[in-house]
Protein backbone atom coordinates (compact mmCIF):
# COMPACT_ATOMS: atom_id res chain seq x y z
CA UNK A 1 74.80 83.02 98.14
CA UNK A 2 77.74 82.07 96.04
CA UNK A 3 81.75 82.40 96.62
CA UNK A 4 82.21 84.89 93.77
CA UNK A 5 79.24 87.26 94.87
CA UNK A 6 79.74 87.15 98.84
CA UNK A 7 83.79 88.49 97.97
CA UNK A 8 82.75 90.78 94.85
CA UNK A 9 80.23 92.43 97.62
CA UNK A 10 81.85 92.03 100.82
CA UNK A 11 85.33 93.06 98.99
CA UNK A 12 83.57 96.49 98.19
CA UNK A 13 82.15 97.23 101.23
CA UNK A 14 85.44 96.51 103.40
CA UNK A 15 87.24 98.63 101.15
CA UNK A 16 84.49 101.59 101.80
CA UNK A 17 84.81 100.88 105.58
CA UNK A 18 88.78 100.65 105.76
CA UNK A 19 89.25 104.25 103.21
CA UNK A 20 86.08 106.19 105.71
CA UNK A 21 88.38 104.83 108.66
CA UNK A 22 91.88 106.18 107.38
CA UNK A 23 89.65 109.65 106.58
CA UNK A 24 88.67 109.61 110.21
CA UNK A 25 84.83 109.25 108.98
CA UNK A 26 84.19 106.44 111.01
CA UNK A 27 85.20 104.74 114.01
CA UNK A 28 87.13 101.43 114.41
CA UNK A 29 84.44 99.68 116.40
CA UNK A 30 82.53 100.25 113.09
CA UNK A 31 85.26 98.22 111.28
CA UNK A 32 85.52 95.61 114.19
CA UNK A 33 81.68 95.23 113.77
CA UNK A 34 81.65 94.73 109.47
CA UNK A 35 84.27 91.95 110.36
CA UNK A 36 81.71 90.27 113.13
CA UNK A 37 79.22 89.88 110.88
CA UNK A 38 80.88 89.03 107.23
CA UNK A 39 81.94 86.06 109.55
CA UNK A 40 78.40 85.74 110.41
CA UNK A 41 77.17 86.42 106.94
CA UNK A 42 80.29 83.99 105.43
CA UNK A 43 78.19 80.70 107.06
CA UNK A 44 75.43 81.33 104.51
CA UNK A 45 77.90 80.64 101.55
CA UNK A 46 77.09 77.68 99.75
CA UNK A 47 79.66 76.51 97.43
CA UNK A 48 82.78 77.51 99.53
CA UNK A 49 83.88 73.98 99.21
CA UNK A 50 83.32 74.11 95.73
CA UNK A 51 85.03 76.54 94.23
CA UNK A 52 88.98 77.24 94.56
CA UNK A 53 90.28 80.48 95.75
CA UNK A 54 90.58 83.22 93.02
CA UNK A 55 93.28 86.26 93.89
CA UNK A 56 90.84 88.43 94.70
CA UNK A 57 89.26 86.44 97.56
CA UNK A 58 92.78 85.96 98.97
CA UNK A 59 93.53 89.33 99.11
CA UNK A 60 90.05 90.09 100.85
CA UNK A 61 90.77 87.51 103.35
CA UNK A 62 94.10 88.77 103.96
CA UNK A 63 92.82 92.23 103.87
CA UNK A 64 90.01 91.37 106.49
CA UNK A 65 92.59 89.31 108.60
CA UNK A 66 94.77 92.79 108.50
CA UNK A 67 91.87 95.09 109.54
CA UNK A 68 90.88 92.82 112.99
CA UNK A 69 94.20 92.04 113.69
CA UNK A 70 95.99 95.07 114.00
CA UNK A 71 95.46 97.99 116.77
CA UNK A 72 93.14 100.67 116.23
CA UNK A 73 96.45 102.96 116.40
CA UNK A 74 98.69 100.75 114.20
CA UNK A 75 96.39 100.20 111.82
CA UNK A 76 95.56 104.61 111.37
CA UNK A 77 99.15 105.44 111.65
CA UNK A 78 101.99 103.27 110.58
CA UNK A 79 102.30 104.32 107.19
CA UNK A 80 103.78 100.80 106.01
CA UNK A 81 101.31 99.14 107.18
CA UNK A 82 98.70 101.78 105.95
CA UNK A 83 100.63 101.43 102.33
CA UNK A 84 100.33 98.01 102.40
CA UNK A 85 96.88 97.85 102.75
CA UNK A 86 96.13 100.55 100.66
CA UNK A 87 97.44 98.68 97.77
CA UNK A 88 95.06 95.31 98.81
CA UNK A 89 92.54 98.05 98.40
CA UNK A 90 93.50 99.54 95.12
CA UNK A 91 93.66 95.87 93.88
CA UNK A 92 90.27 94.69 95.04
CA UNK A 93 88.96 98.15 93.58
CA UNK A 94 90.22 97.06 90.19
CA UNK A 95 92.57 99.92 90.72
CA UNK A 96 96.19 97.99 90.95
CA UNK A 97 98.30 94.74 90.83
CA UNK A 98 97.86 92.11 93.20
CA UNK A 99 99.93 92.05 96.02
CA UNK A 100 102.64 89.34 96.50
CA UNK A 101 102.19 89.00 99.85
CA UNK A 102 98.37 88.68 100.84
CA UNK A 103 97.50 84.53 101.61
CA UNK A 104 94.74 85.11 102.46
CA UNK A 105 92.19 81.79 103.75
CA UNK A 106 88.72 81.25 104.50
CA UNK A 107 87.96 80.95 107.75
């Protein structure tokens, strides 16, 4: 698997798993779990020395970080933290601007 695909994919699916969490559809072990294994999954990569980072795999590394290292409770309720990764979201979605902030690394 390449860079590009692994973050196009992976980028999708933490975006479903972070909007079913804030909707109280899932649970946060579920999230704690999708972050295990795209680590796991991330190993298989190819051409990750390759290739330099694009904005959209920061911002799903950042994102990712974000999701594992908050609290289960911080990361549902406090709204600026909820805003700010709501906009990571919208951006990997194709839905908004990239955010200033996100720096995000590979692991």
């Amino acid at each position: 698997m390449r860079v590009k695909s692994f973050v196009d994919n992976k980028a999708k699916q933490l975006c479903f798993y972070l909007r079913a969490y804030w909707l109280g559809e899932i649970p946060y072990g579920e999230i704690e779990l999708f972050f295990w294994d795209t680590l796991e999954e991330w190993c298989q990569v190819t051409d990750k020395f390759e290739h330099p980072y694009s904005q959209k795999e920061r911002v799903f590394w950042h994102l990712l970080h974000q999701a594992h290292f908050w609290s289960e409770e911080k990361l549902k309720y406090d709204q600026y933290l909820v805003e700010e990764l709501s906009n990571c979201v919208a951006f990997l979605e194709g839905k908004g601007m990239c955010p200033f902030d996100c720096v995000g690394i590979r692991p």
